[in-house]
PDB file of N, CA and C in Angstrom:
ATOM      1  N   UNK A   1       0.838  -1.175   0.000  1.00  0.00           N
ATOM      2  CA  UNK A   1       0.000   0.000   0.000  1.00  0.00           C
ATOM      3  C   UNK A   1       0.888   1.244   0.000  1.00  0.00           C
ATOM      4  N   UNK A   2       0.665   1.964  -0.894  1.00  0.00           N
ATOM      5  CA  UNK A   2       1.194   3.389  -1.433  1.00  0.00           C
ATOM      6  C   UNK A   2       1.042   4.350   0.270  1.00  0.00           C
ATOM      7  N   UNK A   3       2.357   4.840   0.743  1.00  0.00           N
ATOM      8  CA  UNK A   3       2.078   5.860   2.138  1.00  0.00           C
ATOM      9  C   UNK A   3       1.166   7.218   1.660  1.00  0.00           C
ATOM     10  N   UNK A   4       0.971   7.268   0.483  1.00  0.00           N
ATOM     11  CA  UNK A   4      -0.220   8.863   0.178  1.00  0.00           C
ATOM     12  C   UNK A   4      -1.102   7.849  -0.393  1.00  0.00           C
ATOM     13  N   UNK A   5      -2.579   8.030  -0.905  1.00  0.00           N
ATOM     14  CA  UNK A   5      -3.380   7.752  -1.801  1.00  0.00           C
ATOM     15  C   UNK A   5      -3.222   8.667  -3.057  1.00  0.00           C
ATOM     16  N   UNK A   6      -2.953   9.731  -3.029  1.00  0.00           N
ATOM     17  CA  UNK A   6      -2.395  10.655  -4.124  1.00  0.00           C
ATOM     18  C   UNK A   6      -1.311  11.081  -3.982  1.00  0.00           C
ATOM     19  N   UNK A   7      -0.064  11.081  -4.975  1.00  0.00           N
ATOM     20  CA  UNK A   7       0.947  12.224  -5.044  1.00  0.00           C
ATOM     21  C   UNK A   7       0.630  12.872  -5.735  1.00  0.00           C
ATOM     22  N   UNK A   8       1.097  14.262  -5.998  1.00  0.00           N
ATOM     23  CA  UNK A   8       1.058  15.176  -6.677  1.00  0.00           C
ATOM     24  C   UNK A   8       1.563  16.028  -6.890  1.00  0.00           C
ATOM     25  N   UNK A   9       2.595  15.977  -8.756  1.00  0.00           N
ATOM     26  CA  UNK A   9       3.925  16.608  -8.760  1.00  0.00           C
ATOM     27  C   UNK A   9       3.452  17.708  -9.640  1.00  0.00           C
ATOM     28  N   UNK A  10       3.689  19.186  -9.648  1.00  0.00           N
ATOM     29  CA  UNK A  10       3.530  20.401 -10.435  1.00  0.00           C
ATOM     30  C   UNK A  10       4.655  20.521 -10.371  1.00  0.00           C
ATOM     31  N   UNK A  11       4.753  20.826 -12.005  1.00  0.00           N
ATOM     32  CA  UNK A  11       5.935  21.716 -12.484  1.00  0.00           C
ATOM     33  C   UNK A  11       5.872  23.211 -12.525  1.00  0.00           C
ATOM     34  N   UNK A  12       7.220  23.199 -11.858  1.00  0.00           N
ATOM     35  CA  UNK A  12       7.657  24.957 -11.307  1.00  0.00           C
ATOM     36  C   UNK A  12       8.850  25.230 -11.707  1.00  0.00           C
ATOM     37  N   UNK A  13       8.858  24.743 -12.874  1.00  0.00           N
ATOM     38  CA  UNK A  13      10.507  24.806 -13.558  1.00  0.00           C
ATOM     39  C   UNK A  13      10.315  26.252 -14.214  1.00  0.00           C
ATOM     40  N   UNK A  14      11.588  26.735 -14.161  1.00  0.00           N
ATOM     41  CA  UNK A  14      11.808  28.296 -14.391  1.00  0.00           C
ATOM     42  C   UNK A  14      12.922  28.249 -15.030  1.00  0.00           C
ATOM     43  N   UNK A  15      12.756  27.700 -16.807  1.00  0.00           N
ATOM     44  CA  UNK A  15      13.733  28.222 -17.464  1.00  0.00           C
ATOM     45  C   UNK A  15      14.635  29.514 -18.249  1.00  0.00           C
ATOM     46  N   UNK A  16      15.283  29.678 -18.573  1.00  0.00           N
ATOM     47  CA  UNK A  16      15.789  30.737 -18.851  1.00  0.00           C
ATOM     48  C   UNK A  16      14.956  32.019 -20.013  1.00  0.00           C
ATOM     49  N   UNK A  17      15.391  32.585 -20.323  1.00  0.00           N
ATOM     50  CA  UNK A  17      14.171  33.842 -20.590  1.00  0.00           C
ATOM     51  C   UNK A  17      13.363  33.857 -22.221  1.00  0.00           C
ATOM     52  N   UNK A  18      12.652  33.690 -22.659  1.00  0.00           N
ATOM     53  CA  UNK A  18      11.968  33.345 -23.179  1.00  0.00           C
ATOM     54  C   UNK A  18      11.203  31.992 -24.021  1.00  0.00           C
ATOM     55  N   UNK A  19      12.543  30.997 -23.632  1.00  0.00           N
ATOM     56  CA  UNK A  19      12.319  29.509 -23.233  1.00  0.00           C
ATOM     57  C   UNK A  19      10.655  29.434 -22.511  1.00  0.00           C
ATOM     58  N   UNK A  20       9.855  28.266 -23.498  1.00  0.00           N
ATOM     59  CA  UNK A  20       8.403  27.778 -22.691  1.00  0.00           C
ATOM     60  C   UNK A  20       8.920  26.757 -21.806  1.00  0.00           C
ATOM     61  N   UNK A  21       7.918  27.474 -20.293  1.00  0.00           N
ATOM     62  CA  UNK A  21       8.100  26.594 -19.376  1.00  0.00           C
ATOM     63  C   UNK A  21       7.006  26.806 -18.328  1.00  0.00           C
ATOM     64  N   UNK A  22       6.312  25.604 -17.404  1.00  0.00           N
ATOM     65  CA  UNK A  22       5.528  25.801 -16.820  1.00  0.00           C
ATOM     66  C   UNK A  22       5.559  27.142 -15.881  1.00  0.00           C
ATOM     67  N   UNK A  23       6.541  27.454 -15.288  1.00  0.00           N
ATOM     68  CA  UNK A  23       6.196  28.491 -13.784  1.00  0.00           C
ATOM     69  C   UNK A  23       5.979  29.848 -14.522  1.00  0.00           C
ATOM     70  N   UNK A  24       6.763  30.153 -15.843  1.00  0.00           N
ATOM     71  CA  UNK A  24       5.684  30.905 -16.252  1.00  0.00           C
ATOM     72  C   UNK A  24       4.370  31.853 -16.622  1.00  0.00           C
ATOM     73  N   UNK A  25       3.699  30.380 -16.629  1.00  0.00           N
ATOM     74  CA  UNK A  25       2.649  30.322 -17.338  1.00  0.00           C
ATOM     75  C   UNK A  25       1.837  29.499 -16.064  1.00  0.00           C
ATOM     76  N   UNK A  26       2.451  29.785 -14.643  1.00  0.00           N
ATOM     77  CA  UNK A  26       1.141  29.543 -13.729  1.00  0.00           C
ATOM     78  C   UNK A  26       1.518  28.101 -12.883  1.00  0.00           C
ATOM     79  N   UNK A  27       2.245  27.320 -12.739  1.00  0.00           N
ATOM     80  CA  UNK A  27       2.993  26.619 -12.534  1.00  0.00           C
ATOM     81  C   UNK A  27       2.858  27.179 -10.978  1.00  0.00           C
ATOM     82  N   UNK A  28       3.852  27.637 -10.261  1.00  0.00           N
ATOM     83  CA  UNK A  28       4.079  27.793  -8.752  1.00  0.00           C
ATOM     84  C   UNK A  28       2.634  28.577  -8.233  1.00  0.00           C
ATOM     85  N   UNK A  29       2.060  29.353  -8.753  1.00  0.00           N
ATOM     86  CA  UNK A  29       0.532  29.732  -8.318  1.00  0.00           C
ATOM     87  C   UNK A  29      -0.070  28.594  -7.747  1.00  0.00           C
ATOM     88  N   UNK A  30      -0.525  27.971  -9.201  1.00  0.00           N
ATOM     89  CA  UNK A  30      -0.813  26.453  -9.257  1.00  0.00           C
ATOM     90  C   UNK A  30      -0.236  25.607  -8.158  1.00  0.00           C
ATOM     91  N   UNK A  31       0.738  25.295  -7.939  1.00  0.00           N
ATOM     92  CA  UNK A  31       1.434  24.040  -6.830  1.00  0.00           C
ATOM     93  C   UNK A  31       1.022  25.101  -5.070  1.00  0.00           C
ATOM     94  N   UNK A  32       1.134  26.416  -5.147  1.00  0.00           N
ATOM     95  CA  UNK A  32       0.641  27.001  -3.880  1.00  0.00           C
ATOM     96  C   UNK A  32      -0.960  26.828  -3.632  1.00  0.00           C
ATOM     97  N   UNK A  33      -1.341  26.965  -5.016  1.00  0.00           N
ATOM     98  CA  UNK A  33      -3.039  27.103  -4.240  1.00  0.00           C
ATOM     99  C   UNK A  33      -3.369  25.716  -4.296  1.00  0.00           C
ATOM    100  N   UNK A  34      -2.987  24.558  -4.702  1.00  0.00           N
ATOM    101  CA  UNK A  34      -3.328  22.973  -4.598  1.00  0.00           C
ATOM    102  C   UNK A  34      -2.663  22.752  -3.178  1.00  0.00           C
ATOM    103  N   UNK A  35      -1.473  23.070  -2.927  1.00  0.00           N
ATOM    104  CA  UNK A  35      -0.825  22.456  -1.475  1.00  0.00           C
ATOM    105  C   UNK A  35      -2.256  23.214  -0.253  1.00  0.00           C
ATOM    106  N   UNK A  36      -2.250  24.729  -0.818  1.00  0.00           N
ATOM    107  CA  UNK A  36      -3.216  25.370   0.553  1.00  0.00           C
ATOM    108  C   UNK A  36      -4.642  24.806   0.393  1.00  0.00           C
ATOM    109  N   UNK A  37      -4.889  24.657  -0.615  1.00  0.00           N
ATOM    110  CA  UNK A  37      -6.672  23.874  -0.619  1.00  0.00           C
ATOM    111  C   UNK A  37      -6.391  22.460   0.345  1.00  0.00           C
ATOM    112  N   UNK A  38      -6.072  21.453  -0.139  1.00  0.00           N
ATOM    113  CA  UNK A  38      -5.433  20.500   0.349  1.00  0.00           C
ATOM    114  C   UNK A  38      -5.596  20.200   1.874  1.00  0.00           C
ATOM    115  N   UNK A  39      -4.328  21.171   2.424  1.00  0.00           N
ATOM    116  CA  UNK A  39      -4.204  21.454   3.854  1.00  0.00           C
ATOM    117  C   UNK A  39      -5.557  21.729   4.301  1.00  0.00           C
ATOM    118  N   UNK A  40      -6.476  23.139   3.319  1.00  0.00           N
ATOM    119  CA  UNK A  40      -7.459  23.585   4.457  1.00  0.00           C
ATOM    120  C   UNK A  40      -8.266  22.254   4.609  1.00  0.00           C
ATOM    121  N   UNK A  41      -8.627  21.484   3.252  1.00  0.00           N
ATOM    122  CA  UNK A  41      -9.557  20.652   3.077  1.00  0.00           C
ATOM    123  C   UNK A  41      -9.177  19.595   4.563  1.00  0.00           C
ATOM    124  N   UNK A  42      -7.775  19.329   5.032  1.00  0.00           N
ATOM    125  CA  UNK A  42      -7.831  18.407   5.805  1.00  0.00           C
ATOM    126  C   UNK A  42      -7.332  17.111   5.003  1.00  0.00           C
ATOM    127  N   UNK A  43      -7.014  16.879   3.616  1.00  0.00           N
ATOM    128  CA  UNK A  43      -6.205  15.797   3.063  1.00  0.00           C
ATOM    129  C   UNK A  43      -5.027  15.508   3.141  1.00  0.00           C
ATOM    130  N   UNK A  44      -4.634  16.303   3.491  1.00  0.00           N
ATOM    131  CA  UNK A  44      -3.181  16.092   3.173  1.00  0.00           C
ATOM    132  C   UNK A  44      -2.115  15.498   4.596  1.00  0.00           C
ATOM    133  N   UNK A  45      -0.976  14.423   4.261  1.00  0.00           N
ATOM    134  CA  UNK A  45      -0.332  13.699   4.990  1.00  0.00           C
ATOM    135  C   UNK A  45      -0.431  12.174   4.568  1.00  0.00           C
ATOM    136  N   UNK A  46      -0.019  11.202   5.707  1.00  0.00           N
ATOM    137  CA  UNK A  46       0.215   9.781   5.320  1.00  0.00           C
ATOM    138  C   UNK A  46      -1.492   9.489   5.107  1.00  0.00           C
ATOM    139  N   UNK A  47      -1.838   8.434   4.427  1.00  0.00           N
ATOM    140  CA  UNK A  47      -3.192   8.014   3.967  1.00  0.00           C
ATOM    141  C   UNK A  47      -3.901   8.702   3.225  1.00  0.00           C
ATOM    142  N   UNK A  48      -3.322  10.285   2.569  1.00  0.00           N
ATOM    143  CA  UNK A  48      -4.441  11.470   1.912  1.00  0.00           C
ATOM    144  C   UNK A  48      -3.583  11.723   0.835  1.00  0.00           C
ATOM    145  N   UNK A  49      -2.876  12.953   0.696  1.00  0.00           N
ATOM    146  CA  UNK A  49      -2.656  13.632  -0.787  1.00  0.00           C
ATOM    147  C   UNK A  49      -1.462  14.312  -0.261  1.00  0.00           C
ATOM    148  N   UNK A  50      -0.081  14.317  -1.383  1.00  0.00           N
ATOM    149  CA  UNK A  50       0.860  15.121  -0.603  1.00  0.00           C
ATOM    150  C   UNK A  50       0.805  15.678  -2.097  1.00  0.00           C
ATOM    151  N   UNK A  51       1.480  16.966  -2.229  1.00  0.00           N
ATOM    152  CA  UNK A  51       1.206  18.487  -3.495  1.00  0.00           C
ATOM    153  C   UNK A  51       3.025  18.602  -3.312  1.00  0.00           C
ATOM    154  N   UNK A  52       3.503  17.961  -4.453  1.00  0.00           N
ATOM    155  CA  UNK A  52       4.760  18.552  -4.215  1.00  0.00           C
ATOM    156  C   UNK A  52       5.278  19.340  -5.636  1.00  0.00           C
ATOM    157  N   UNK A  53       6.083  20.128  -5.249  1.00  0.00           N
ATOM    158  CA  UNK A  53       6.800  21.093  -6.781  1.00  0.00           C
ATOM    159  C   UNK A  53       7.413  20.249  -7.595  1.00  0.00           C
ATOM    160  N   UNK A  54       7.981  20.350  -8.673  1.00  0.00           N
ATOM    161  CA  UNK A  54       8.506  19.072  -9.304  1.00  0.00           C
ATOM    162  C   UNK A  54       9.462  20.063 -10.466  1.00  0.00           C
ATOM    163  N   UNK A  55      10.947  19.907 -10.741  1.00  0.00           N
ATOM    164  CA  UNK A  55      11.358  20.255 -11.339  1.00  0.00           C
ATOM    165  C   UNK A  55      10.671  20.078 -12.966  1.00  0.00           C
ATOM    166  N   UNK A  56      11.231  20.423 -14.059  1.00  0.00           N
ATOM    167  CA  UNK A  56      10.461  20.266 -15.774  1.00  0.00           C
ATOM    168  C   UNK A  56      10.319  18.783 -15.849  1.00  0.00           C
ATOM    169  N   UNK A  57       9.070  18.535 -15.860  1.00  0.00           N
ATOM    170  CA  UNK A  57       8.445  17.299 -16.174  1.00  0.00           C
ATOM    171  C   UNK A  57       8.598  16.754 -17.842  1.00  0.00           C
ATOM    172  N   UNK A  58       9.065  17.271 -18.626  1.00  0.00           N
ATOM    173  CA  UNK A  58       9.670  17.105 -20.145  1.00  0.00           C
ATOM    174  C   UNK A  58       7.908  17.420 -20.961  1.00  0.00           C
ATOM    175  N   UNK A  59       7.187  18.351 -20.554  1.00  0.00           N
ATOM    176  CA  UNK A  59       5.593  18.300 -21.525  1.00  0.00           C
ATOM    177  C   UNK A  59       5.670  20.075 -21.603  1.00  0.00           C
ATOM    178  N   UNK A  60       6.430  20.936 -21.632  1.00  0.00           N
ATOM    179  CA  UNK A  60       6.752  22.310 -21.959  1.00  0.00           C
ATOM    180  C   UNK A  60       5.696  22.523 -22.567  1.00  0.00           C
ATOM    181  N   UNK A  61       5.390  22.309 -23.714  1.00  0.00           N
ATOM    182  CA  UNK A  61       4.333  21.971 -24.973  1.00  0.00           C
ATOM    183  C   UNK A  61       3.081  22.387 -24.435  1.00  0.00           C
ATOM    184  N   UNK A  62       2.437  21.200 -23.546  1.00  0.00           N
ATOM    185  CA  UNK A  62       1.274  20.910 -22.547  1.00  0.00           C
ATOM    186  C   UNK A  62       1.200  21.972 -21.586  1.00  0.00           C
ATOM    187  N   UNK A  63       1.846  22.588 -20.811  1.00  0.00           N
ATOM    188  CA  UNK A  63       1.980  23.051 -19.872  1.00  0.00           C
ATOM    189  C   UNK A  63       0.855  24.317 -19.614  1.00  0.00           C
ATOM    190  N   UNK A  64       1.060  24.371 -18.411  1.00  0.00           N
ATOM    191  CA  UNK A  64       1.341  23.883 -16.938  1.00  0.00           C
ATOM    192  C   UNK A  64       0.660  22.888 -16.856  1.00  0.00           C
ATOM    193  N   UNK A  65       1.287  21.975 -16.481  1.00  0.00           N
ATOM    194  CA  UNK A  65       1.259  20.477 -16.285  1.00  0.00           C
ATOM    195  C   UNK A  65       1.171  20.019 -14.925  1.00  0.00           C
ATOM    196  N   UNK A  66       0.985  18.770 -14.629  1.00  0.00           N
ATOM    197  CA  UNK A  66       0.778  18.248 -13.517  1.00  0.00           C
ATOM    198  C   UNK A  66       0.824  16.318 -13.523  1.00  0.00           C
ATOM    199  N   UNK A  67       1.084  15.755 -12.804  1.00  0.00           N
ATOM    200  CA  UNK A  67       0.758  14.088 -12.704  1.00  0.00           C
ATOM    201  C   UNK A  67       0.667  13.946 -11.709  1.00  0.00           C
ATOM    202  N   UNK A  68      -0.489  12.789 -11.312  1.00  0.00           N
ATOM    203  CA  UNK A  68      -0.729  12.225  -9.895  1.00  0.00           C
ATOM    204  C   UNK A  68      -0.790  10.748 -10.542  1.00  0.00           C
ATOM    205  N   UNK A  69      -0.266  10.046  -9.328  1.00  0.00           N
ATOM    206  CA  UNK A  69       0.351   9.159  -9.052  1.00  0.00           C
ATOM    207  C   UNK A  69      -0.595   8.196  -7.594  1.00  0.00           C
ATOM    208  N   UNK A  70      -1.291   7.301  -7.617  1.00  0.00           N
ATOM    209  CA  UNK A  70      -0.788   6.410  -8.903  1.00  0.00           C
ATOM    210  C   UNK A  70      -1.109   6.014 -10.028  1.00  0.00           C
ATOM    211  N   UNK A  71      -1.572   6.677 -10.174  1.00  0.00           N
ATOM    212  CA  UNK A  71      -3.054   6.380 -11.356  1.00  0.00           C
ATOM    213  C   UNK A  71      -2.151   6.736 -13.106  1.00  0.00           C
ATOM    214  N   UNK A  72      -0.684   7.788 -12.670  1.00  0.00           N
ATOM    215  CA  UNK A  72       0.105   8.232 -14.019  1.00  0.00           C
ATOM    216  C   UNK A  72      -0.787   8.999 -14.480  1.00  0.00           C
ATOM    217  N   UNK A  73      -1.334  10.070 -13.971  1.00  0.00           N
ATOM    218  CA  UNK A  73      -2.623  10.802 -15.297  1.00  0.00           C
ATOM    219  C   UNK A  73      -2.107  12.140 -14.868  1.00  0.00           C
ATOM    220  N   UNK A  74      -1.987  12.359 -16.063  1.00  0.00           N
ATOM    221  CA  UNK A  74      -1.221  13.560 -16.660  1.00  0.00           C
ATOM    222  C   UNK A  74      -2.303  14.596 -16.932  1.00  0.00           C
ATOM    223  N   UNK A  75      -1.944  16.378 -16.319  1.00  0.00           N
ATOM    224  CA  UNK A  75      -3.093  17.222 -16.433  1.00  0.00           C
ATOM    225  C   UNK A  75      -2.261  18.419 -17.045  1.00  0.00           C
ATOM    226  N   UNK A  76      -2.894  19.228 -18.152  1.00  0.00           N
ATOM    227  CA  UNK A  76      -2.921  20.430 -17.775  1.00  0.00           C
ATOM    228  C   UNK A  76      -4.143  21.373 -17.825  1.00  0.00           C
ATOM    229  N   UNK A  77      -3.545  22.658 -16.846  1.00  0.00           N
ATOM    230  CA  UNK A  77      -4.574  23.526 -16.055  1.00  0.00           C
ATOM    231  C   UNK A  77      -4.092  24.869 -16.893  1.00  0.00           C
ATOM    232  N   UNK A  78      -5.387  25.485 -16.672  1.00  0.00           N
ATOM    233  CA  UNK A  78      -5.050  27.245 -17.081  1.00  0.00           C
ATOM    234  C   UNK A  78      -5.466  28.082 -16.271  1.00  0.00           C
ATOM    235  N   UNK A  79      -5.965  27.686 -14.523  1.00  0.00           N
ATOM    236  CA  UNK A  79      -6.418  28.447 -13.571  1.00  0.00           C
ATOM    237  C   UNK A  79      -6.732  27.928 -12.453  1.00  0.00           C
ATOM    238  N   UNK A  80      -7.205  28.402 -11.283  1.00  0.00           N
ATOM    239  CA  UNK A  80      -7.610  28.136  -9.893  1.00  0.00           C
ATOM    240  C   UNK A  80      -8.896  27.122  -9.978  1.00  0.00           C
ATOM    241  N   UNK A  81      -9.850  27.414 -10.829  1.00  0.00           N
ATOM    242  CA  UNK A  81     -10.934  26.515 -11.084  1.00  0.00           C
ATOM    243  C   UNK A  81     -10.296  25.200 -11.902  1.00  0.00           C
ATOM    244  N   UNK A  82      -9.397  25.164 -12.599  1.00  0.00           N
ATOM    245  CA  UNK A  82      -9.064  23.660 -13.222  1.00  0.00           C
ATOM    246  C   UNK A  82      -8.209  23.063 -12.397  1.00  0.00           C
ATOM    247  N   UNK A  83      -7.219  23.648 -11.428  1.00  0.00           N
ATOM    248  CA  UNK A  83      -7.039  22.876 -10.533  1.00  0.00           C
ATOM    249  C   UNK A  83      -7.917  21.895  -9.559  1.00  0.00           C
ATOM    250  N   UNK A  84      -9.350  23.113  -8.960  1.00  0.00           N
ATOM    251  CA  UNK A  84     -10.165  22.853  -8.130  1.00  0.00           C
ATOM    252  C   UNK A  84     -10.267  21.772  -8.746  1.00  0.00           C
ATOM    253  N   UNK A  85     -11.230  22.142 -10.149  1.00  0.00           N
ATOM    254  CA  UNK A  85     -11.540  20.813 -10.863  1.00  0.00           C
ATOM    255  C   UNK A  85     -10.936  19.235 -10.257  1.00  0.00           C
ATOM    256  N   UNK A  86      -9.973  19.654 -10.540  1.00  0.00           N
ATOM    257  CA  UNK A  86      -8.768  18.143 -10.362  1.00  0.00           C
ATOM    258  C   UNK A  86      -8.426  17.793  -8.619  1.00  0.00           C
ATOM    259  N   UNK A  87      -8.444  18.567  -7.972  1.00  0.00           N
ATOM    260  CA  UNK A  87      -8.972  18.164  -6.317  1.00  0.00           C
ATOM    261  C   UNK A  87     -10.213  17.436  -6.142  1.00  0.00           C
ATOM    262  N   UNK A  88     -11.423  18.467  -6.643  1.00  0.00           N
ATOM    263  CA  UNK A  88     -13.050  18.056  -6.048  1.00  0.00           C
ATOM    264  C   UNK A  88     -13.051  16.798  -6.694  1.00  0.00           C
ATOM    265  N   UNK A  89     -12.456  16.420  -8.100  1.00  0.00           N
ATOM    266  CA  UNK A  89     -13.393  15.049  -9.400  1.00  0.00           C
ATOM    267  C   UNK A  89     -11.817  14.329  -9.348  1.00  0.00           C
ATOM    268  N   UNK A  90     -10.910  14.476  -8.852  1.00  0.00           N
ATOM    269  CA  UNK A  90      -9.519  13.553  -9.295  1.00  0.00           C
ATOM    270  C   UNK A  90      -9.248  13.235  -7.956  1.00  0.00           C
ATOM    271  N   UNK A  91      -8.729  14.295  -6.711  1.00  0.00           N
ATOM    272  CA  UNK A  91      -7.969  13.630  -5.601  1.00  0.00           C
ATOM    273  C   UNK A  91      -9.598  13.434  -4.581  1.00  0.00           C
ATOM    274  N   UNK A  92     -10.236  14.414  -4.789  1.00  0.00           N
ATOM    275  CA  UNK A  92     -11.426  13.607  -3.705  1.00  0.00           C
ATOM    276  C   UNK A  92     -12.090  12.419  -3.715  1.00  0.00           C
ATOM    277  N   UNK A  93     -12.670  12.525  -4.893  1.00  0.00           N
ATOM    278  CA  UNK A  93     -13.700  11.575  -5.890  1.00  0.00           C
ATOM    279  C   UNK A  93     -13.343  10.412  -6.348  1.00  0.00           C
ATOM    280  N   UNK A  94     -12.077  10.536  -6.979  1.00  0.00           N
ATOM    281  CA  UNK A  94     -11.382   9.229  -7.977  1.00  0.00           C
ATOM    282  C   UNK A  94     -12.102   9.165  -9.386  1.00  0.00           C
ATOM    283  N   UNK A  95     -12.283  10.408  -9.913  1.00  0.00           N
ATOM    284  CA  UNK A  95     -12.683  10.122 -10.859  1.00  0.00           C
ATOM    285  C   UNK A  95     -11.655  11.705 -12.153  1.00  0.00           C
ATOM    286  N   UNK A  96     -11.475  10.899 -13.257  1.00  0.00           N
ATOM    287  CA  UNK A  96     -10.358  11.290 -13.680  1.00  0.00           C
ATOM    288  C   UNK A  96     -11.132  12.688 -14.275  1.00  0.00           C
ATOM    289  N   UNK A  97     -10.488  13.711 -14.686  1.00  0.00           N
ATOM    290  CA  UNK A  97     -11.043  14.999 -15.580  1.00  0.00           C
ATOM    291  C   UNK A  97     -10.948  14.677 -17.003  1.00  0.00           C
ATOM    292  N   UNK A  98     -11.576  14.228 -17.969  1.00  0.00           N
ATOM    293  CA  UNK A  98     -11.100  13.754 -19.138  1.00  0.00           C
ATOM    294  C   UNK A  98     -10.995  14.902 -19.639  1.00  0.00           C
ATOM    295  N   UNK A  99     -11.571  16.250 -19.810  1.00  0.00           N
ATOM    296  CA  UNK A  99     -11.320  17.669 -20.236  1.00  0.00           C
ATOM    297  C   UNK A  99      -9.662  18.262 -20.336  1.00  0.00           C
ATOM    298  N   UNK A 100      -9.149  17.727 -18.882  1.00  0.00           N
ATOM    299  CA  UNK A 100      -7.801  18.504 -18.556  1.00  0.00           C
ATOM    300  C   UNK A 100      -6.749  17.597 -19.016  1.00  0.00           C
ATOM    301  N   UNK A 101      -6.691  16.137 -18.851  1.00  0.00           N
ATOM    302  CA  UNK A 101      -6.206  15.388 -19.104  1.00  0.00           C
ATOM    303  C   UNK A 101      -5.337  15.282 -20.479  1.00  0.00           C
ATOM    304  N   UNK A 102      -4.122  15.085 -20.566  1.00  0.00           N
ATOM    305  CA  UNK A 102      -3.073  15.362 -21.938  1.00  0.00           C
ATOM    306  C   UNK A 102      -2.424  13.549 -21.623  1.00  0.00           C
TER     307      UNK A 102
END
């Protein structure tokens, strides 16, 4: 048995200057307001959801990006509501976002 039921890696990679890259384009916003929802919600720790930063996940392209684990499902977001999205219907629910999903 997996010590989280969800991981969850955002990319907050900050490449050099006009190079595409998640933090960007919303990336560390993103990984702050998922870690603080999280916490307020009360998920987060051993048995719930841990929100961690994640150096360039190699999907620049996709981005701002995201994967939770264990499931391998790959997201990208363009705001505070598509994250939510992916908390309330992905880490609460278990049910995947096929919308956000890359």
């Amino acid at each position: 048995m997996s010590y989280f039921t969800h991981h969850v890696f955002i990319c907050c990679n900050q490449r050099e200057a006009g190079e595409p890259c998640c933090n960007t384009i919303g990336g560390t916003e993103a990984f702050t307001y998922a870690k603080d929802r999280i916490g307020a919600l009360k998920k987060n720790g051993a048995g719930a959801v841990r929100i961690n930063k994640a150096g360039c996940l190699g999907r620049c392209d996709s981005g701002p990006v995201m994967v939770i684990y264990p499931e391998e499902t790959w997201y990208s977001f363009i705001d505070r509501d598509d994250v939510e999205e992916i908390i309330q219907e992905h880490l609460l629910n278990g049910r995947v976002v096929d919308r956000l999903k890359i």
